[in-house]
C-alpha atoms as a PDB file:
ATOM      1  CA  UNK A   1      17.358 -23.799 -83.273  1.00  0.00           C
ATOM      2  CA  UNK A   2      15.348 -20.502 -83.983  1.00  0.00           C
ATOM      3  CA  UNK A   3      17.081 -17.788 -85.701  1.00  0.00           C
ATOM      4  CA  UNK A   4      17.463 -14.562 -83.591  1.00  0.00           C
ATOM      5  CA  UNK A   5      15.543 -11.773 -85.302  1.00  0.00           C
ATOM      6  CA  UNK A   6      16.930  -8.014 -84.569  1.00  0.00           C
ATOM      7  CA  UNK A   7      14.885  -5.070 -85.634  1.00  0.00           C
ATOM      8  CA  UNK A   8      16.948  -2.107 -86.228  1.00  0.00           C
ATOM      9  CA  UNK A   9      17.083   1.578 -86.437  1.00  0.00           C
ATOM     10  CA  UNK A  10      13.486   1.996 -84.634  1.00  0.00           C
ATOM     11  CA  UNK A  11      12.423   5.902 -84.431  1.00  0.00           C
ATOM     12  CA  UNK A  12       8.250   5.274 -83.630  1.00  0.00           C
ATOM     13  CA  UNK A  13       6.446   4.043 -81.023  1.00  0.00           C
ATOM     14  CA  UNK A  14       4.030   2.333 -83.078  1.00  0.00           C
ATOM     15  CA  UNK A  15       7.009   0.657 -85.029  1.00  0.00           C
ATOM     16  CA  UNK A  16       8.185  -0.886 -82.108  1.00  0.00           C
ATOM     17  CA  UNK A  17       4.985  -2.231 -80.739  1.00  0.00           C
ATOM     18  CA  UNK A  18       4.728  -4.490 -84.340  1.00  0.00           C
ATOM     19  CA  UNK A  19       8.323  -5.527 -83.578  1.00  0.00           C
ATOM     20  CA  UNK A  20       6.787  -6.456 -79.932  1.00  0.00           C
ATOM     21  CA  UNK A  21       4.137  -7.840 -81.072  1.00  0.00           C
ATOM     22  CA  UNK A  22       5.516 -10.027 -83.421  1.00  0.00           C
ATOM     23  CA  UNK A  23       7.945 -11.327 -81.063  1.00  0.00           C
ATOM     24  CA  UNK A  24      11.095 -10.105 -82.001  1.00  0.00           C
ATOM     25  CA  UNK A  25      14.605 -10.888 -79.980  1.00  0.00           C
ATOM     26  CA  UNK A  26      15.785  -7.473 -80.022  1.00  0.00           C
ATOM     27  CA  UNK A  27      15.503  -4.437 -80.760  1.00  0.00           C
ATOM     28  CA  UNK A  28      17.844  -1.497 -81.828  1.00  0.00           C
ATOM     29  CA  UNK A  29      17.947   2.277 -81.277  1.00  0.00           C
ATOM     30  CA  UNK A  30      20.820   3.813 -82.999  1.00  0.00           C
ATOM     31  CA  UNK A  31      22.819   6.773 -81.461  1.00  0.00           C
ATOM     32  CA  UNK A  32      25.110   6.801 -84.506  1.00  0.00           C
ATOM     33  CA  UNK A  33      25.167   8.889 -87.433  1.00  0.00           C
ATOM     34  CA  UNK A  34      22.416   7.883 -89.319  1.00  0.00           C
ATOM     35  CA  UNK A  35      19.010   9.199 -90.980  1.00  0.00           C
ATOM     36  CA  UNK A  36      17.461   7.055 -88.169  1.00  0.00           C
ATOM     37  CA  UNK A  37      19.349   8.850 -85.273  1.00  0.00           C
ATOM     38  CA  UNK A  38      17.795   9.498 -81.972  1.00  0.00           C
ATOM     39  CA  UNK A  39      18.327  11.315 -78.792  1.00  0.00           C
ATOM     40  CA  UNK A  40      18.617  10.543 -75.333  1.00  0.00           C
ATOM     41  CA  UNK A  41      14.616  11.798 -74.599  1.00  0.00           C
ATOM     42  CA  UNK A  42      13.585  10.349 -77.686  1.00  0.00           C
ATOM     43  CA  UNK A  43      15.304   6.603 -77.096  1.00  0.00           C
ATOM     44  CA  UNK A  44      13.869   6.353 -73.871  1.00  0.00           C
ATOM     45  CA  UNK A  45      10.575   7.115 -74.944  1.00  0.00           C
ATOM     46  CA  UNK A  46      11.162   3.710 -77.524  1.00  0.00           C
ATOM     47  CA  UNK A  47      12.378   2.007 -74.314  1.00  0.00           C
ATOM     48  CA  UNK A  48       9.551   2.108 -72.257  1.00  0.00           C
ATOM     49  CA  UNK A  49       7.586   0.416 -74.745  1.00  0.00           C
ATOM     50  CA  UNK A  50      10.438  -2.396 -75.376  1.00  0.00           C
ATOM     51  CA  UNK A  51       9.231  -5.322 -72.356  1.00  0.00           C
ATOM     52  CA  UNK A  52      12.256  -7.607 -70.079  1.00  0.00           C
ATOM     53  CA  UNK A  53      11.499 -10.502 -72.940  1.00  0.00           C
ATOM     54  CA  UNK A  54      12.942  -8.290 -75.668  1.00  0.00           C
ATOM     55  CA  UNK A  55      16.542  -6.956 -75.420  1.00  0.00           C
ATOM     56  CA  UNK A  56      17.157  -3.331 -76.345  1.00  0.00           C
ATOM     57  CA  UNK A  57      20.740  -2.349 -78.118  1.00  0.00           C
ATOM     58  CA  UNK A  58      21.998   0.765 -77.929  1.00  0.00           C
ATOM     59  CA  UNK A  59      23.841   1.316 -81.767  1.00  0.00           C
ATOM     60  CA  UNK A  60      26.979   3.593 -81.544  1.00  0.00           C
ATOM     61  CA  UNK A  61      29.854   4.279 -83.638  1.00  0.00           C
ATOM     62  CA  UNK A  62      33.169   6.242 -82.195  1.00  0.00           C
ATOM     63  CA  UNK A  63      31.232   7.238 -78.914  1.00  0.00           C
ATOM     64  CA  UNK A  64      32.648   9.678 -76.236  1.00  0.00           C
ATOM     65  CA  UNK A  65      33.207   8.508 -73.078  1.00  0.00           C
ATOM     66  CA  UNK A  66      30.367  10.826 -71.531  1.00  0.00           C
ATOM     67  CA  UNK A  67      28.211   9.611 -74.418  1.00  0.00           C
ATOM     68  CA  UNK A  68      28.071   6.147 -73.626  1.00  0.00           C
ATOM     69  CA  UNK A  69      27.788   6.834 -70.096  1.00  0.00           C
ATOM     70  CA  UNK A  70      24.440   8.829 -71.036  1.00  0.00           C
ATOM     71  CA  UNK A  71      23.007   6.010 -72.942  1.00  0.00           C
ATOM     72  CA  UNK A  72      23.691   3.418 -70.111  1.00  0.00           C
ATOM     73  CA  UNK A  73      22.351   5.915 -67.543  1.00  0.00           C
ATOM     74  CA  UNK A  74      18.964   6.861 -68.990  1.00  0.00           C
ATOM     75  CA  UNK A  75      18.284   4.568 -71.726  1.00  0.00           C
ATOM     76  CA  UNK A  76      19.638   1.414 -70.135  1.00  0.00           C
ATOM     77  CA  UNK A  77      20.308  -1.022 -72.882  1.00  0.00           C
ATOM     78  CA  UNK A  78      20.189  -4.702 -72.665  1.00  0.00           C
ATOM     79  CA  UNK A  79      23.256  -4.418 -75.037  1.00  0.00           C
ATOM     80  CA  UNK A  80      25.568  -1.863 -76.851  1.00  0.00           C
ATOM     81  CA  UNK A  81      26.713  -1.920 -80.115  1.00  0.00           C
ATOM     82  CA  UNK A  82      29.814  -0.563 -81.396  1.00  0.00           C
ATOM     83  CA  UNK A  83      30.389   0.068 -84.760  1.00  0.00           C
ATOM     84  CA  UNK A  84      33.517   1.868 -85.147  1.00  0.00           C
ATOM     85  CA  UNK A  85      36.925   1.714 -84.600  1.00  0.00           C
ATOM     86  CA  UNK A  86      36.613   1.251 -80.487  1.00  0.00           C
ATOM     87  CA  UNK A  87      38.947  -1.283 -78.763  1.00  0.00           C
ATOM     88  CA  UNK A  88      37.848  -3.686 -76.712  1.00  0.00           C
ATOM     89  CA  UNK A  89      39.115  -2.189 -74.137  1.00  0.00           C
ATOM     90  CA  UNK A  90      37.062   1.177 -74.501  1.00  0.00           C
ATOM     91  CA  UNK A  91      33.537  -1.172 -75.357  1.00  0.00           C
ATOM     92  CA  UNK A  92      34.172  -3.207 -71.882  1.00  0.00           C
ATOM     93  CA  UNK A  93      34.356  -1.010 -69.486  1.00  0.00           C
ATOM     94  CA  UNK A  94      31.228   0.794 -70.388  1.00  0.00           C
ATOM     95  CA  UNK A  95      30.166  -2.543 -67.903  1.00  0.00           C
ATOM     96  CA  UNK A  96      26.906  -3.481 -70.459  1.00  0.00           C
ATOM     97  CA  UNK A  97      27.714  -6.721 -72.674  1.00  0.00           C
ATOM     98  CA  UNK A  98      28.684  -5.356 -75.939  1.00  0.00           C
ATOM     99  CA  UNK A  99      28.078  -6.535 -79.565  1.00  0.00           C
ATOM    100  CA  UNK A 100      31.022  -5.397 -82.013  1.00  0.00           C
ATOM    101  CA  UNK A 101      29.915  -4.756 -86.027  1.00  0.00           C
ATOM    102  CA  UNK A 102      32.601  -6.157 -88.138  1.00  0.00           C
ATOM    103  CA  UNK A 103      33.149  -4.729 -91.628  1.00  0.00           C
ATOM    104  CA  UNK A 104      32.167  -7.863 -94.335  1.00  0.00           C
ATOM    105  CA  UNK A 105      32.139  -5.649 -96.969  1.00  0.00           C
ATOM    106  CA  UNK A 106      35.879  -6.213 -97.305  1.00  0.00           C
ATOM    107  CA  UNK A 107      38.274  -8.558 -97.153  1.00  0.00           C
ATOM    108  CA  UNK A 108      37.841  -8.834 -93.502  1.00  0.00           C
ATOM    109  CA  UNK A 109      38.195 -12.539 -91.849  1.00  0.00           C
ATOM    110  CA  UNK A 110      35.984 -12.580 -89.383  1.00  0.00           C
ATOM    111  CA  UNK A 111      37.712 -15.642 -86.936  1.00  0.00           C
ATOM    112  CA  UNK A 112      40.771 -13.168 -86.798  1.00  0.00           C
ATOM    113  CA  UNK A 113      38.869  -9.946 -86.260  1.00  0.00           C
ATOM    114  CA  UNK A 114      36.832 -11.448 -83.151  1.00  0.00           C
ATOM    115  CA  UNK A 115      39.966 -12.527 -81.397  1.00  0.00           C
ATOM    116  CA  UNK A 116      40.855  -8.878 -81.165  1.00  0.00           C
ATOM    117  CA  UNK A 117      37.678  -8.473 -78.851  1.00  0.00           C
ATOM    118  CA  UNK A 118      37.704 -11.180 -76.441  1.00  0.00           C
ATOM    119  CA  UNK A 119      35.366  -9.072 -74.119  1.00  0.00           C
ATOM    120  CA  UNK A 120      32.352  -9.161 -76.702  1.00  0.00           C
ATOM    121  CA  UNK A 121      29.365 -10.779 -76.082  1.00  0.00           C
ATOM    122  CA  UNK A 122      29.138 -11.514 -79.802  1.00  0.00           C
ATOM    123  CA  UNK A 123      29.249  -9.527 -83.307  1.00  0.00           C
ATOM    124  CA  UNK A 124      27.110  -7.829 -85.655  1.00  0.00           C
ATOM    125  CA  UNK A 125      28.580  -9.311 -89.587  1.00  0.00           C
ATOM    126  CA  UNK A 126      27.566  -6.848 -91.671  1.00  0.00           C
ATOM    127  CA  UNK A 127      27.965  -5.521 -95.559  1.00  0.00           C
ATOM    128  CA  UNK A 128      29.591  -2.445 -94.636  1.00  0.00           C
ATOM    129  CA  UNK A 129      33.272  -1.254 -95.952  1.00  0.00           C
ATOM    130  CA  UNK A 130      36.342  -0.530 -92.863  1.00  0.00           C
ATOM    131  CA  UNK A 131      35.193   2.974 -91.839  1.00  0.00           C
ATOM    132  CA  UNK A 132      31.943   2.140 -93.663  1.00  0.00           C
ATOM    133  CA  UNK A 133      28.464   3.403 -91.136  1.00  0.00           C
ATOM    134  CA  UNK A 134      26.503  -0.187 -92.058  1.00  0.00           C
ATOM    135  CA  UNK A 135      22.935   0.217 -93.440  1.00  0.00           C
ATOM    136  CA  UNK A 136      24.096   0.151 -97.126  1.00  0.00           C
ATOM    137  CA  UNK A 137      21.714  -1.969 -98.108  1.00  0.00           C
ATOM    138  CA  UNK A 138      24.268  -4.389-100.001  1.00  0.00           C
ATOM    139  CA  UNK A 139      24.677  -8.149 -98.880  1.00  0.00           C
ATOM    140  CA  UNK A 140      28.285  -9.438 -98.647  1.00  0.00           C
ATOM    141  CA  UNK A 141      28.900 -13.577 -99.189  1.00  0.00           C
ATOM    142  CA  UNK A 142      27.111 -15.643 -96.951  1.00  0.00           C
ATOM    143  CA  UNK A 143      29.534 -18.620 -97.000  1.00  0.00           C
ATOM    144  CA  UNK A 144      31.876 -16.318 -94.834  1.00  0.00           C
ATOM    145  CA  UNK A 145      29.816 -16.711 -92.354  1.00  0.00           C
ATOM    146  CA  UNK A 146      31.721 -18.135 -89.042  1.00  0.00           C
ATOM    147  CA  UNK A 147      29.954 -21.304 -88.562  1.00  0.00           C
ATOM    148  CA  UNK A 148      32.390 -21.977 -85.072  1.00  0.00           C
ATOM    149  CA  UNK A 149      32.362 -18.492 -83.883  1.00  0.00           C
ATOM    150  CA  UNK A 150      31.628 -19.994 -80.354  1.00  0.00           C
ATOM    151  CA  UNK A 151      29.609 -16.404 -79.707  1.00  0.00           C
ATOM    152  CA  UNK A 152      26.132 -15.098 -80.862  1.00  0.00           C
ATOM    153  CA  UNK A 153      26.766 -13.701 -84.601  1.00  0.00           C
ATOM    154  CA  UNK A 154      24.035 -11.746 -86.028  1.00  0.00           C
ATOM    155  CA  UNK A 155      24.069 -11.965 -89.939  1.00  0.00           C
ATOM    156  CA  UNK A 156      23.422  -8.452 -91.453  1.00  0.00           C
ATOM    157  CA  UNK A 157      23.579  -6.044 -94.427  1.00  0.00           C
ATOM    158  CA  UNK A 158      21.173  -5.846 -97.366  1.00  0.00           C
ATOM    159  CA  UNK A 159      18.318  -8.627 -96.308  1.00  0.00           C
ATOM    160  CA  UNK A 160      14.593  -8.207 -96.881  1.00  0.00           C
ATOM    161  CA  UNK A 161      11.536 -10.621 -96.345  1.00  0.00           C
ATOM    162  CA  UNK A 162      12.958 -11.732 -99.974  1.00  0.00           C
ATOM    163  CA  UNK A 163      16.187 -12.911 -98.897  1.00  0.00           C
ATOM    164  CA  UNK A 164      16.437 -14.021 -95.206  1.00  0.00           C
ATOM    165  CA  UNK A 165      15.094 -16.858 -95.807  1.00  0.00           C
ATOM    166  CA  UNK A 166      17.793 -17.926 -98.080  1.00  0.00           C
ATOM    167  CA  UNK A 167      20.161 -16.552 -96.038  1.00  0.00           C
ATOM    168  CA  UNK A 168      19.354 -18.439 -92.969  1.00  0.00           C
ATOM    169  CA  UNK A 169      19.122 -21.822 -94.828  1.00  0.00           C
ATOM    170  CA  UNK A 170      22.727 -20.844 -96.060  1.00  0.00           C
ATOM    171  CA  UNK A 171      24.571 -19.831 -93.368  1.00  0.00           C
ATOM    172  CA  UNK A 172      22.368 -20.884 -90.674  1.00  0.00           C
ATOM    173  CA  UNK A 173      22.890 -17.439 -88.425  1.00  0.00           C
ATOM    174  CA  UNK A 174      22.725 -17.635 -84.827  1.00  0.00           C
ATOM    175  CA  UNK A 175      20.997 -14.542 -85.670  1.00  0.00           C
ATOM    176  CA  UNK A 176      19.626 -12.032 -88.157  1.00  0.00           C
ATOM    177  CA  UNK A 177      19.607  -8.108 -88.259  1.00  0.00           C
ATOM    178  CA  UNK A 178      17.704  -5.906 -90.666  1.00  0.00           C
ATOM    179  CA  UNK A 179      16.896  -2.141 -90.608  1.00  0.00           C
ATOM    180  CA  UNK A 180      16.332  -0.669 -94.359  1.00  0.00           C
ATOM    181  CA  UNK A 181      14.510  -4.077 -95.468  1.00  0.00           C
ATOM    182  CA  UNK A 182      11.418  -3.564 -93.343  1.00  0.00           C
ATOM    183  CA  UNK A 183      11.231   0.706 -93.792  1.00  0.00           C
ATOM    184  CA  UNK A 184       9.252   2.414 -96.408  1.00  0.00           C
ATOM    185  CA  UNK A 185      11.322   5.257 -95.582  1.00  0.00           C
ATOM    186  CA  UNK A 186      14.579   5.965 -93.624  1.00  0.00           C
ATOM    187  CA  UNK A 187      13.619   5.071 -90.206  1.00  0.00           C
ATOM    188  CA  UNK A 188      10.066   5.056 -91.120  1.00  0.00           C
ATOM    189  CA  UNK A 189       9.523   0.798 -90.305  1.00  0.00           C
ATOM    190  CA  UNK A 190       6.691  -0.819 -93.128  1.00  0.00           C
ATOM    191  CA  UNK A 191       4.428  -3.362 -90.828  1.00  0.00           C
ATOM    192  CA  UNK A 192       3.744  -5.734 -94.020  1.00  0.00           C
ATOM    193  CA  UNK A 193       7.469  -5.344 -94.530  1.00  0.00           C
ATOM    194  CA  UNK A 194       8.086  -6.432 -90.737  1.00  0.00           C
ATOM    195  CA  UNK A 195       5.541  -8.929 -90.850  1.00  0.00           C
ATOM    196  CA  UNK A 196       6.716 -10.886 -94.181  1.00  0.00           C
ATOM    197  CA  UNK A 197      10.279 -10.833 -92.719  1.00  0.00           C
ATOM    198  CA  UNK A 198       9.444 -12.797 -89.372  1.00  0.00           C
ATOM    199  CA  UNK A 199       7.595 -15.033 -91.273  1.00  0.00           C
ATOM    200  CA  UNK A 200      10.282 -15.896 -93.620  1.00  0.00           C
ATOM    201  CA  UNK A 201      12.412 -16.371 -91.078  1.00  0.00           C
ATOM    202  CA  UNK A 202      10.469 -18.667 -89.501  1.00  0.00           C
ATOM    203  CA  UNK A 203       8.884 -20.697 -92.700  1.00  0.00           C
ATOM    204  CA  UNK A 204      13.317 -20.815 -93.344  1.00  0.00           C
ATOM    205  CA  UNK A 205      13.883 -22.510 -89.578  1.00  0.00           C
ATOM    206  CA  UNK A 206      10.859 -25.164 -89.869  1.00  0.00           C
ATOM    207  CA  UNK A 207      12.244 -25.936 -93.138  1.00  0.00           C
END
């Protein structure tokens, strides 16, 4: 099986036509608070460039109702991302299919935390503490990984062209997610950065 590859935390136009080009699964514009933030005009700008063969997610954390109903409206996501403390509940009836971030940075077992959102399309693992915003740059242990999750999981938190490869022969993600590892700068995307990672992901799945 290929590994998923997720390019996060996109702010320029000629970031995301690498991430195109290169053939990424999906791509992320984050709504949250974050040096990479965007607004409404300036995420659907990004979307317009993001074709039907590449799935756009729409990163939030503690949303307003009238907030999500903004990003749905004019941005249209493929997905949504929630990365606070929303119920299931709250993520659902948005209507969009819905990832939910869950904090590995703790003690957190993940089996027991997705059966509190039985309406997600699947999760986001990454390195971040409860209450934590993600992005920290720090890994968390692999071998938690849920290999039976019975959703898409999207491994997350710290990886760079340096390290995905090891962590896909470890845990064997359905998928992987990286924002800081390919940027020379906050939000700023590096293409050799970009480039090496898809590769190692790749060179890691043939092997």
């Amino acid at each position: 099986m290929q590994t998923r590859i997720k390019f996060c935390g996109m702010t320029r136009p000629q970031d995301v036509r690498l991430a195109v080009e290169l053939g990424v699964d999906y791509i992320g514009l984050i709504f949250a608070r974050s040096p990479r933030r965007l607004s409404i005009e300036q995420a659907c700008e990004l979307r317009a460039l993001i074709p039907d063969s590449i799935g756009a997610v729409a990163l939030v954390m503690d949303p307003g109702v009238e907030e999500v109903a903004a990003i749905v409206e004019h941005v249209r996501p493929d997905l949504l991302q929630f990365h606070g403390g929303e119920s299931d509940g709250f993520a659902a009836a948005s209507g969009v299919p819905f990832l939910k971030a869950l904090p590995m940075g703790g003690t957190l077992q993940a089996e027991a935390a997705m059966q509190a959102y039985p309406s997600a399309w699947g999760f986001v693992l990454d390195s971040h503490v409860p209450g934590g915003t993600g992005g920290s740059g720090k890994t968390f242990d692999w071998a938690r990984y849920p290999r039976a999750a019975g959703r898409p999981c999207l491994l997350a938190g710290g990886l760079t062209a340096d390290t995905v490869g090891n962590a896909v022969r470890s845990a064997r993600p359905w998928g992987v997610d990286v924002a800081s590892g390919i940027e020379s700068a906050p939000g700023h995307k590096d293409p050799e950065a970009m480039q090496r990672f898809v590769q190692a992901v790749r060179e890691a799945d043939a092997g």
